[in-house]
C-alpha atoms as a PDB file:
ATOM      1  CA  UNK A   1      80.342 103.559  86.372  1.00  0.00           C
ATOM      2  CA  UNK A   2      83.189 102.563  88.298  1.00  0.00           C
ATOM      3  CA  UNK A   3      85.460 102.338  85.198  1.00  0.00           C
ATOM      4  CA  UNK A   4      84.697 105.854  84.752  1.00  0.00           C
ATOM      5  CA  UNK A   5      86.830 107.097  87.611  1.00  0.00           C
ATOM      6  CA  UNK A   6      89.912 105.665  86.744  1.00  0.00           C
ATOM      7  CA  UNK A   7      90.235 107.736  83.538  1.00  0.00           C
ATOM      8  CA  UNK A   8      91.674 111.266  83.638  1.00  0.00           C
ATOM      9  CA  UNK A   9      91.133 113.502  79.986  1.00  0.00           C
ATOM     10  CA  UNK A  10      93.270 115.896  78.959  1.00  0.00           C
ATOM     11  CA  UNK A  11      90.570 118.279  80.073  1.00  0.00           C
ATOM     12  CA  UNK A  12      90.557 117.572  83.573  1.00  0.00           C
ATOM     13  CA  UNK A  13      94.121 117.423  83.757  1.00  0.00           C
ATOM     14  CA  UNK A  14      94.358 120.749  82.867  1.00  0.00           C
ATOM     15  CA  UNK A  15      92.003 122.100  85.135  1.00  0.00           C
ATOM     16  CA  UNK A  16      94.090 119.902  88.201  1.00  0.00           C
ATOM     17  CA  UNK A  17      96.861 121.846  87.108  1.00  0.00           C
ATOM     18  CA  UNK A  18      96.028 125.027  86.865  1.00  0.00           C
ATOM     19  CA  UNK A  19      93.880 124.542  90.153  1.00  0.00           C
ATOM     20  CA  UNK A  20      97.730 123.355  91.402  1.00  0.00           C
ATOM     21  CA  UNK A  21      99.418 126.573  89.872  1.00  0.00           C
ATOM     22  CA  UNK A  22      97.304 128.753  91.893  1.00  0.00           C
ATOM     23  CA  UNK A  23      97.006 127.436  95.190  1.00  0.00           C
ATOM     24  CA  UNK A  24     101.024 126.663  95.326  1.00  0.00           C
ATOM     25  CA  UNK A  25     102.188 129.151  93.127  1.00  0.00           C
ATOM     26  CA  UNK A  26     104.879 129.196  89.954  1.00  0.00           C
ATOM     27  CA  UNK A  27     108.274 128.725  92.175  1.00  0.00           C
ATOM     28  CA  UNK A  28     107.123 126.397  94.403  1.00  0.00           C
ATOM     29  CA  UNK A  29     104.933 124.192  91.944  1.00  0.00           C
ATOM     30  CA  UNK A  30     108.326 122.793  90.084  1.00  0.00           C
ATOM     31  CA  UNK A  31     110.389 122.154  93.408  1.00  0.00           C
ATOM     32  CA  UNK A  32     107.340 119.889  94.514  1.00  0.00           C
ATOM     33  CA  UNK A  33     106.985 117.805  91.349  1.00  0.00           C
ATOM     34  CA  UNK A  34     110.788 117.469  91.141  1.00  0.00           C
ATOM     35  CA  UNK A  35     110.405 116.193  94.779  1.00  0.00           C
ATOM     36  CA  UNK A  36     108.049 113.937  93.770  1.00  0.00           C
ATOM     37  CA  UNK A  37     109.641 112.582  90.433  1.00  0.00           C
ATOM     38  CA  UNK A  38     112.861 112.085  92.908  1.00  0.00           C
ATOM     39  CA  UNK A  39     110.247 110.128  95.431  1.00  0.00           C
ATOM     40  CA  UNK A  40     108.865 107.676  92.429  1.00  0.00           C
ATOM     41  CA  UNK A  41     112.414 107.130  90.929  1.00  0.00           C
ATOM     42  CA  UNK A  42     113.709 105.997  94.754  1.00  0.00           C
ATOM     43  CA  UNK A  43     110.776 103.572  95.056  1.00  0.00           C
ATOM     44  CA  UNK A  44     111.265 101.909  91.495  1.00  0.00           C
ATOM     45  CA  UNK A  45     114.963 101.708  92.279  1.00  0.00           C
ATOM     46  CA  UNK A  46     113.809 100.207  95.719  1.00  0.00           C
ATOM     47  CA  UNK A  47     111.847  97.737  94.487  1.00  0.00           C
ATOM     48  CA  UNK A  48     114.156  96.601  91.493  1.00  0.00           C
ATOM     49  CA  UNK A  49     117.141  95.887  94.323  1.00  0.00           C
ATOM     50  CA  UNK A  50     115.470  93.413  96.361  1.00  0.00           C
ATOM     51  CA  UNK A  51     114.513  91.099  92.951  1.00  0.00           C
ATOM     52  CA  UNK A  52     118.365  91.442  92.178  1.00  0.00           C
ATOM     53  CA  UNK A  53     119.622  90.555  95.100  1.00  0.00           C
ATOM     54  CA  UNK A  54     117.049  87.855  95.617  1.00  0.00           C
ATOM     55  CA  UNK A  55     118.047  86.697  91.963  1.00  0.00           C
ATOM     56  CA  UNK A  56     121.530  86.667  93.250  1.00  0.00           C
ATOM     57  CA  UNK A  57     121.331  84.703  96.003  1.00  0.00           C
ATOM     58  CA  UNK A  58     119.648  82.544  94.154  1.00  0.00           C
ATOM     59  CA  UNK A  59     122.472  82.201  91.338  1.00  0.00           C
ATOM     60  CA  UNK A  60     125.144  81.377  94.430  1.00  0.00           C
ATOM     61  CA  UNK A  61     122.798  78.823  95.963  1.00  0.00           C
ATOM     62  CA  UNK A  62     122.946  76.754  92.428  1.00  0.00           C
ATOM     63  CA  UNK A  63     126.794  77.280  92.300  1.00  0.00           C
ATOM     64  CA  UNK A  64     127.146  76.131  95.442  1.00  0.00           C
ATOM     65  CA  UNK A  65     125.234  72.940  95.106  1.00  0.00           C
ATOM     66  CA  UNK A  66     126.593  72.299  91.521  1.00  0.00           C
ATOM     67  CA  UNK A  67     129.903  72.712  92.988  1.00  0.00           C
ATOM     68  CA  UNK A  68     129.043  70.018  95.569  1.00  0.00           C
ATOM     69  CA  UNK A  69     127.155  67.404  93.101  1.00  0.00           C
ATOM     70  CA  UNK A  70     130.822  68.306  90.913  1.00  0.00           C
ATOM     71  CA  UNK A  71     132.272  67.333  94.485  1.00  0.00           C
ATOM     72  CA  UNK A  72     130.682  64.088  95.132  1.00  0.00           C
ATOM     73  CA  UNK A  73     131.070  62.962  91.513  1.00  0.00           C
ATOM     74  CA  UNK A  74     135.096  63.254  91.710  1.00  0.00           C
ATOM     75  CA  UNK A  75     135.307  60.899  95.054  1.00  0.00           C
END
């Protein structure tokens, strides 16, 4: 019953929408989902920079110790 829930039809959609339309109107209705499309691309982006950098960091941390196993060898 649970399962239920989590799926939206086309149907219901719809009727969200056009329950949407009327209570915020047809000019205001687009500047709020563009807002909100701007909102879920800034947390995506958000969350993709952190595993770079951390991916980074972790590429210079292996340079660095290959450079100083490359180091040790040479003396």
């Amino acid at each position: 019953m649970t399962t239920q829930l989590l799926f939206i039809g086309t149907t219901e959609l719809l009727l969200i929408g056009g329950l949407a339309l009327l209570l915020f109107g047809g000019k205001k209705l687009p500047e709020m989902m563009r807002g909100l499309g701007q909102g879920v691309q800034s947390f995506k982006k958000g969350m993709k920079e952190p595993i770079e950098d951390a991916i980074e960091e972790d590429g210079q941390e292996e340079k660095a110790e290959c450079e100083q196993t490359e180091d040790s060898k040479t003396k």
